[in-house]
PDB file of N, CA and C in Angstrom:
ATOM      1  N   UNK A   1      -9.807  -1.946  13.423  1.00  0.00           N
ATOM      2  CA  UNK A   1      -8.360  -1.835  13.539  1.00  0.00           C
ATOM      3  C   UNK A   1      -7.693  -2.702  12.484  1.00  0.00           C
ATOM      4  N   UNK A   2      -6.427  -2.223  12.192  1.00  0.00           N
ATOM      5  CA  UNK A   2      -6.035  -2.722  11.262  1.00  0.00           C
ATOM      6  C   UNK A   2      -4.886  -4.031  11.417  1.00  0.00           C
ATOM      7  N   UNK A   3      -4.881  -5.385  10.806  1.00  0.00           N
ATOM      8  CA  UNK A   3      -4.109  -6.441  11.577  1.00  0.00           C
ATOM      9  C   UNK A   3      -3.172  -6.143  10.799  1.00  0.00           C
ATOM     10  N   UNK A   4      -1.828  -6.856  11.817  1.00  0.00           N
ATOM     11  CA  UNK A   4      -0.494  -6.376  11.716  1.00  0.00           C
ATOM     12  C   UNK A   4       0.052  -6.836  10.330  1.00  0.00           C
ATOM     13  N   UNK A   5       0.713  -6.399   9.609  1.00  0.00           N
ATOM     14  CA  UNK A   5       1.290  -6.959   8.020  1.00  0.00           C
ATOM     15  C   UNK A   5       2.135  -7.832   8.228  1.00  0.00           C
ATOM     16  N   UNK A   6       1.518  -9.258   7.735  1.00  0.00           N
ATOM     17  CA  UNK A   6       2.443 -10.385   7.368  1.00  0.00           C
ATOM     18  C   UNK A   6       2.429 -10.743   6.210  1.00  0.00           C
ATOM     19  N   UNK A   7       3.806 -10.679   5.635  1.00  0.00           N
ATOM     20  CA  UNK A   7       4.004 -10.932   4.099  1.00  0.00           C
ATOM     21  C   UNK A   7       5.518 -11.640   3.779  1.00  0.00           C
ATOM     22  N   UNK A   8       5.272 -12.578   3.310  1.00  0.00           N
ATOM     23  CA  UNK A   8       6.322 -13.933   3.175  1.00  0.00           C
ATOM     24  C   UNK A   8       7.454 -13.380   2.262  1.00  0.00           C
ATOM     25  N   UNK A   9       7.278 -12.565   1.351  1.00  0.00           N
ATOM     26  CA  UNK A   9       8.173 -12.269   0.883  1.00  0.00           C
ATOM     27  C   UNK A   9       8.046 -10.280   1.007  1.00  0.00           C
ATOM     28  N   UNK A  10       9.181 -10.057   1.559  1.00  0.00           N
ATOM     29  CA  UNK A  10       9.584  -8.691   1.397  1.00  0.00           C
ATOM     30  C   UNK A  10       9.785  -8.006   0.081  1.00  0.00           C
ATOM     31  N   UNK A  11       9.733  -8.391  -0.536  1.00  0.00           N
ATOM     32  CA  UNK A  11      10.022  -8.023  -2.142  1.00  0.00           C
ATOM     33  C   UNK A  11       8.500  -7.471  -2.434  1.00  0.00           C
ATOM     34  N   UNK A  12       7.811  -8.150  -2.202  1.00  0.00           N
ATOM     35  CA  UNK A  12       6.392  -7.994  -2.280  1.00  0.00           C
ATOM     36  C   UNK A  12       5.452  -6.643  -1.320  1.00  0.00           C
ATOM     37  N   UNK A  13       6.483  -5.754  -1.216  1.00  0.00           N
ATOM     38  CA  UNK A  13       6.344  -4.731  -0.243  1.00  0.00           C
ATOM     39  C   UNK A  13       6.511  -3.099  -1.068  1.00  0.00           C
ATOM     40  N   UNK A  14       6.049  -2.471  -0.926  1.00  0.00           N
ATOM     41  CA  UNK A  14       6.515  -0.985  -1.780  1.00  0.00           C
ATOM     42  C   UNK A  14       6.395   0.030  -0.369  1.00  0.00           C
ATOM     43  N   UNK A  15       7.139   0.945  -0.077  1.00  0.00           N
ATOM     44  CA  UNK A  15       6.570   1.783   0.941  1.00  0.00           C
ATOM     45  C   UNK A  15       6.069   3.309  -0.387  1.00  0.00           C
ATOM     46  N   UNK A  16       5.041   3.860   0.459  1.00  0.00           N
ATOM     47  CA  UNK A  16       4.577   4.884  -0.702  1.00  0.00           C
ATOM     48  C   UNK A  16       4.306   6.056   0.496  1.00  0.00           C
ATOM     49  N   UNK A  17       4.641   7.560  -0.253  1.00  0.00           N
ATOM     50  CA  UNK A  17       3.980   8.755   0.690  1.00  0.00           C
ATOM     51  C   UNK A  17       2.430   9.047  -0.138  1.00  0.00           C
ATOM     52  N   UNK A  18       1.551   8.036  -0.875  1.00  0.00           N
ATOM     53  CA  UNK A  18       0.885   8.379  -1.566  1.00  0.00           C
ATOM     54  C   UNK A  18      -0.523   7.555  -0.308  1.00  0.00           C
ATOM     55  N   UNK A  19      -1.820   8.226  -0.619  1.00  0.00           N
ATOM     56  CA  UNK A  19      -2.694   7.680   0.264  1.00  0.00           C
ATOM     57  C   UNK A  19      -3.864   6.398  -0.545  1.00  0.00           C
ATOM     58  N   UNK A  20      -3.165   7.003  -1.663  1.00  0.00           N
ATOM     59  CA  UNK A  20      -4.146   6.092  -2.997  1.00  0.00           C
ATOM     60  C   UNK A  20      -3.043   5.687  -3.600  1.00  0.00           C
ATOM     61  N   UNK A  21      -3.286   4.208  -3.778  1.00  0.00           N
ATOM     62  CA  UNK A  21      -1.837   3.816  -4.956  1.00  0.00           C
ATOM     63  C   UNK A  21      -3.087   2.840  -5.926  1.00  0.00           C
ATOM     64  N   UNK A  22      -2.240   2.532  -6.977  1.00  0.00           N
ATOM     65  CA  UNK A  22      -2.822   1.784  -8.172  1.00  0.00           C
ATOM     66  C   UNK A  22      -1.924   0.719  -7.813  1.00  0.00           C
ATOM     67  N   UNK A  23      -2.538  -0.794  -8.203  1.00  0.00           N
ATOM     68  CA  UNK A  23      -1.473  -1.351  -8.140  1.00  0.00           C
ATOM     69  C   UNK A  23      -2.023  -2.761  -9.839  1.00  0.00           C
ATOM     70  N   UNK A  24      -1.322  -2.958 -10.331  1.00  0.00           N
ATOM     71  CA  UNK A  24      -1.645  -3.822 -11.789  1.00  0.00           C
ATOM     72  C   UNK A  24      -0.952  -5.357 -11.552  1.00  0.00           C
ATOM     73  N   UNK A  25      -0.284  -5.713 -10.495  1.00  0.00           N
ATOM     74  CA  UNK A  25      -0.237  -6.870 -10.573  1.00  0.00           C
ATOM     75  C   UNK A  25       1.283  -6.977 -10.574  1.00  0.00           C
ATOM     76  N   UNK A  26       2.385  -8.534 -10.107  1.00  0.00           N
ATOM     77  CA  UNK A  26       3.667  -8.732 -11.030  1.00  0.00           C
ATOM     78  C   UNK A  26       3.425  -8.582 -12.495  1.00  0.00           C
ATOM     79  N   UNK A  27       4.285  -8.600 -13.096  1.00  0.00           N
ATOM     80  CA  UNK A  27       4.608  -8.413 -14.489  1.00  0.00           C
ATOM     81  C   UNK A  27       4.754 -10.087 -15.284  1.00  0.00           C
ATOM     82  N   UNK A  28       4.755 -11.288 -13.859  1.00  0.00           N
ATOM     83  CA  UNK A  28       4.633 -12.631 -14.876  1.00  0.00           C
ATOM     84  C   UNK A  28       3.152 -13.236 -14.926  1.00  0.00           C
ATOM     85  N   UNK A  29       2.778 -12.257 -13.869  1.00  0.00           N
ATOM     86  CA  UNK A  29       0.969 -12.505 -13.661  1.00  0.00           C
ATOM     87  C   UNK A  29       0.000 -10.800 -14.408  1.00  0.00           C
ATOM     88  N   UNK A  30      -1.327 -11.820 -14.555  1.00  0.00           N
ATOM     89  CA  UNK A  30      -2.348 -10.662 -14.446  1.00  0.00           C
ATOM     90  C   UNK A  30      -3.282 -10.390 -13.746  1.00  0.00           C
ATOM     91  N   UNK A  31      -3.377  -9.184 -13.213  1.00  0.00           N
ATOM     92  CA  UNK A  31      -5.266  -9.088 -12.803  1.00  0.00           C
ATOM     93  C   UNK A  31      -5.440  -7.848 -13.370  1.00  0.00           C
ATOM     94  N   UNK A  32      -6.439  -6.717 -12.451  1.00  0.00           N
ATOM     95  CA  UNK A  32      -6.936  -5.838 -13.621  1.00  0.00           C
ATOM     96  C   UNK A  32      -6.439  -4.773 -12.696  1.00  0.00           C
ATOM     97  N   UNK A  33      -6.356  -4.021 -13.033  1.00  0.00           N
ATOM     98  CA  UNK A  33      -5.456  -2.264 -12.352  1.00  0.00           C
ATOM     99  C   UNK A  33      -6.335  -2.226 -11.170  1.00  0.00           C
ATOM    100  N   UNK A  34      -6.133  -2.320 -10.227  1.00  0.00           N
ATOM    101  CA  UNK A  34      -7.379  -2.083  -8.820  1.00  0.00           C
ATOM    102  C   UNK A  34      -6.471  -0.122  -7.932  1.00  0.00           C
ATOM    103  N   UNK A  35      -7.202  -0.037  -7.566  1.00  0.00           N
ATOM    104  CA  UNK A  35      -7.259   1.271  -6.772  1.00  0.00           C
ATOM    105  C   UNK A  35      -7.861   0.950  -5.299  1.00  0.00           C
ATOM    106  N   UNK A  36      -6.397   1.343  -4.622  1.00  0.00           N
ATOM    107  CA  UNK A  36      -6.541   1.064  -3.170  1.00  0.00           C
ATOM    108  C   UNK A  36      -6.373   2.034  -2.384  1.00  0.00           C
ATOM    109  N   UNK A  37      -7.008   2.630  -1.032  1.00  0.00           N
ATOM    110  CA  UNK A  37      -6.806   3.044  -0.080  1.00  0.00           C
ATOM    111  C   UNK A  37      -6.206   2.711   1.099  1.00  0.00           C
ATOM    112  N   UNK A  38      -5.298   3.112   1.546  1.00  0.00           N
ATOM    113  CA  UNK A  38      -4.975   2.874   2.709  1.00  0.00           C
ATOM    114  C   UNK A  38      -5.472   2.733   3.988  1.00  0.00           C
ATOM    115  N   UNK A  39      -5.088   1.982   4.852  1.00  0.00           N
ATOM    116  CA  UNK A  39      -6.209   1.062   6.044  1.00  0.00           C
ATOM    117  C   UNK A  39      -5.229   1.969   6.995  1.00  0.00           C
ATOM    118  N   UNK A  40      -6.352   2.588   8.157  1.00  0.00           N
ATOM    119  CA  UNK A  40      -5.714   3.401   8.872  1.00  0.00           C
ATOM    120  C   UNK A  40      -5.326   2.200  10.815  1.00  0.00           C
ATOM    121  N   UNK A  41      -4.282   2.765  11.170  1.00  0.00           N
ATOM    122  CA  UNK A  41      -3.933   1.796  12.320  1.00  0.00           C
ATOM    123  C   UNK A  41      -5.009   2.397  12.986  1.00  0.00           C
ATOM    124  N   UNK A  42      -4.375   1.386  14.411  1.00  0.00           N
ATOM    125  CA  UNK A  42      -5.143   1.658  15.821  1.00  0.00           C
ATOM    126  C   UNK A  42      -5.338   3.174  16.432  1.00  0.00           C
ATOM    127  N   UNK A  43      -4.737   3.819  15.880  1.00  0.00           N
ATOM    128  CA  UNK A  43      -4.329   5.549  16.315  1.00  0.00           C
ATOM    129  C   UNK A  43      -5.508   6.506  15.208  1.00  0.00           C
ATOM    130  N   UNK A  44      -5.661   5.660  13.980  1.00  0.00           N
ATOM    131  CA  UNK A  44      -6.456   6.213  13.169  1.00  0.00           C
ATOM    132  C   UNK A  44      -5.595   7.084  11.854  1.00  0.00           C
ATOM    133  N   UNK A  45      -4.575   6.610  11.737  1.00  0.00           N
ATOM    134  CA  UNK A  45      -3.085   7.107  10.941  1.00  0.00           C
ATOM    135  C   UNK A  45      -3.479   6.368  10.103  1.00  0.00           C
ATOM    136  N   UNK A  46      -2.967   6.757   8.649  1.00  0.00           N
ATOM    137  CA  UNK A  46      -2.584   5.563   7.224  1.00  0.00           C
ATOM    138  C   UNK A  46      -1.893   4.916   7.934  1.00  0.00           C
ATOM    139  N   UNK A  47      -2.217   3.453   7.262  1.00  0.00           N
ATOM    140  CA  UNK A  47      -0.894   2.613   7.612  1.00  0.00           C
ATOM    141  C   UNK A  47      -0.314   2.060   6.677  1.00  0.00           C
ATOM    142  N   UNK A  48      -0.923   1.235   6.006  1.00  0.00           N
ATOM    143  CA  UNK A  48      -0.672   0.335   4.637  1.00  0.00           C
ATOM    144  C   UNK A  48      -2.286  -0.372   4.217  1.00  0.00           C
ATOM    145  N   UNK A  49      -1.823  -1.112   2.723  1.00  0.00           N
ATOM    146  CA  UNK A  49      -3.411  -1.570   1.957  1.00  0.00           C
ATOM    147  C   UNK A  49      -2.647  -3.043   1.444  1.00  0.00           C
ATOM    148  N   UNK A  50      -3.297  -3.985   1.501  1.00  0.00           N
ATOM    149  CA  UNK A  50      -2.894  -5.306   0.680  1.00  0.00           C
ATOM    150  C   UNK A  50      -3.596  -5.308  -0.327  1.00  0.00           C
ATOM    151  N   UNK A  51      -2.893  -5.289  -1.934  1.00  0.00           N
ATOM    152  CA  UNK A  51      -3.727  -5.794  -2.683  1.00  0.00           C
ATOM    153  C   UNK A  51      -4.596  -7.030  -2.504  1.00  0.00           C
ATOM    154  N   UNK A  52      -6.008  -7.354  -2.600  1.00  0.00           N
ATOM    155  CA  UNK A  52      -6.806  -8.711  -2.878  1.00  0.00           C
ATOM    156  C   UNK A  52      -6.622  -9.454  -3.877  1.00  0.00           C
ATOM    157  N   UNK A  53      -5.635  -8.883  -4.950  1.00  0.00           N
ATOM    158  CA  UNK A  53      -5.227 -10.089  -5.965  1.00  0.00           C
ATOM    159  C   UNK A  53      -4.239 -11.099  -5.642  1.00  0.00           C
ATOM    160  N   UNK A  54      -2.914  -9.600  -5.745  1.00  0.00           N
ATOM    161  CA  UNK A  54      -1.529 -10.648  -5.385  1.00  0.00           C
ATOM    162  C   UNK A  54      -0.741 -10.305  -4.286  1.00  0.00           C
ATOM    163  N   UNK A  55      -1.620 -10.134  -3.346  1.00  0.00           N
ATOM    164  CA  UNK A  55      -1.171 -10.074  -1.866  1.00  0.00           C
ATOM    165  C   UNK A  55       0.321  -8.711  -1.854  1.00  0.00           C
ATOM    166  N   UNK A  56       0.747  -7.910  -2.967  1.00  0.00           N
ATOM    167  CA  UNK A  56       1.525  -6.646  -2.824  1.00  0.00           C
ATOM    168  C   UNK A  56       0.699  -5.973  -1.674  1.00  0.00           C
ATOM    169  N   UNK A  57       1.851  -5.832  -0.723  1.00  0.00           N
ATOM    170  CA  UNK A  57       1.739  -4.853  -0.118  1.00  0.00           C
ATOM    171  C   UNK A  57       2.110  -3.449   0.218  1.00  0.00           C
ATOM    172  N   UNK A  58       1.564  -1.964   0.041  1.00  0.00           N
ATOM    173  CA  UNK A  58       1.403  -1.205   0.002  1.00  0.00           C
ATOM    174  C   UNK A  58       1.922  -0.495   1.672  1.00  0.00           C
ATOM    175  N   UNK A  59       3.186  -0.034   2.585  1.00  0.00           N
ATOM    176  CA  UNK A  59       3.283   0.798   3.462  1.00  0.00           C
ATOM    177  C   UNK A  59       2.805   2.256   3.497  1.00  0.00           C
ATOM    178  N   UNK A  60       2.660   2.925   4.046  1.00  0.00           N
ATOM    179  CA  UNK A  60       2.041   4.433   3.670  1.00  0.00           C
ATOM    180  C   UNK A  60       3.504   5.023   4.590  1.00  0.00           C
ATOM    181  N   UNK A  61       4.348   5.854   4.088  1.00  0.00           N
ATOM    182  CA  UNK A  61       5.301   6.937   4.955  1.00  0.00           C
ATOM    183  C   UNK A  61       4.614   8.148   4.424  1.00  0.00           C
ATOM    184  N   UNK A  62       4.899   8.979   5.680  1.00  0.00           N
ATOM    185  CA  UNK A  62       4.329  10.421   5.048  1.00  0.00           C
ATOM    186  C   UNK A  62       5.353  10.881   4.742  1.00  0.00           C
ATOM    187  N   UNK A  63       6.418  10.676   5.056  1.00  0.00           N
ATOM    188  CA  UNK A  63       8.311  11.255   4.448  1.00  0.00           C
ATOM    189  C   UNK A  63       7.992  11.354   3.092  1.00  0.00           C
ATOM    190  N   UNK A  64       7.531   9.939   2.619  1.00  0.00           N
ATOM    191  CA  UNK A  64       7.518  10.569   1.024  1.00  0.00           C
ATOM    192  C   UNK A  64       6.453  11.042   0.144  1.00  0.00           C
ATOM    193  N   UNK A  65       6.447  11.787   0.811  1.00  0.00           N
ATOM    194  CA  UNK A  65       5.243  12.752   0.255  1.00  0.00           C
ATOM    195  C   UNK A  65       5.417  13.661  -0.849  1.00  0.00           C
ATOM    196  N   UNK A  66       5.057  13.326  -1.576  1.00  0.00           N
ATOM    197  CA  UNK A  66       5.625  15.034  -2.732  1.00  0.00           C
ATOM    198  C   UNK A  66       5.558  15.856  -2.317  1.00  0.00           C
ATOM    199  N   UNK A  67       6.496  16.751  -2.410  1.00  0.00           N
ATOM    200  CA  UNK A  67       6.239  17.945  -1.656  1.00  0.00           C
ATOM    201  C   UNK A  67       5.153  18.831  -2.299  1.00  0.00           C
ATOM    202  N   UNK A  68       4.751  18.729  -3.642  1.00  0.00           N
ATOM    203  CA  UNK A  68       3.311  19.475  -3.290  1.00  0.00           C
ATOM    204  C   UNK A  68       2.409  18.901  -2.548  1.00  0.00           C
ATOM    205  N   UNK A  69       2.497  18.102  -2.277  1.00  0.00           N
ATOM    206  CA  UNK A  69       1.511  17.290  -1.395  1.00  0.00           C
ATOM    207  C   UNK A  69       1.097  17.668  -0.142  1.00  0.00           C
ATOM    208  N   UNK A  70       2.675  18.090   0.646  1.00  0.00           N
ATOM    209  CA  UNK A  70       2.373  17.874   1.972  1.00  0.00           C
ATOM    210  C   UNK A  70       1.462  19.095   2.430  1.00  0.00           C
ATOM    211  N   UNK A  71       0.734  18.675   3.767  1.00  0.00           N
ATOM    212  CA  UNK A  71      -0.129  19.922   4.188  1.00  0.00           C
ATOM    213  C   UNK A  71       0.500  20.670   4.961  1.00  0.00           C
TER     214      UNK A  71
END
């Protein structure tokens, strides 16, 4: 199961309809382009992914889904 998102700064938050996001880091820091999946909740739904570099966190909405996307 997935633990609940605590993150000190809200800024540090993106919501995405995407199930894979890239994420490269702030722009005053570096790490290296990582590729994340989304961590599914207690129900077994996307939920969100924390980057392991700089703690960005990643929400999953299915609202924004591209619409070619949706099933």
């Amino acid at each position: 199961m997935a633990e609940p998102i605590q993150t000190s700064n809200k800024a540090d938050i993106t919501k995405t309809g995407q199930l894979r996001v890239a994420c490269g880091g702030p722009s005053h820091g570096r790490h290296p382009k990582v590729f994340l999946s989304m961590v599914d909740d207690a129900n077994g739904q996307p939920s969100h992914v924390v980057c392991p570099y700089c703690s960005h966190t990643f929400i999953y909405n299915a609202k924004l889904q591209p619409a070619h996307a949706a099933h």
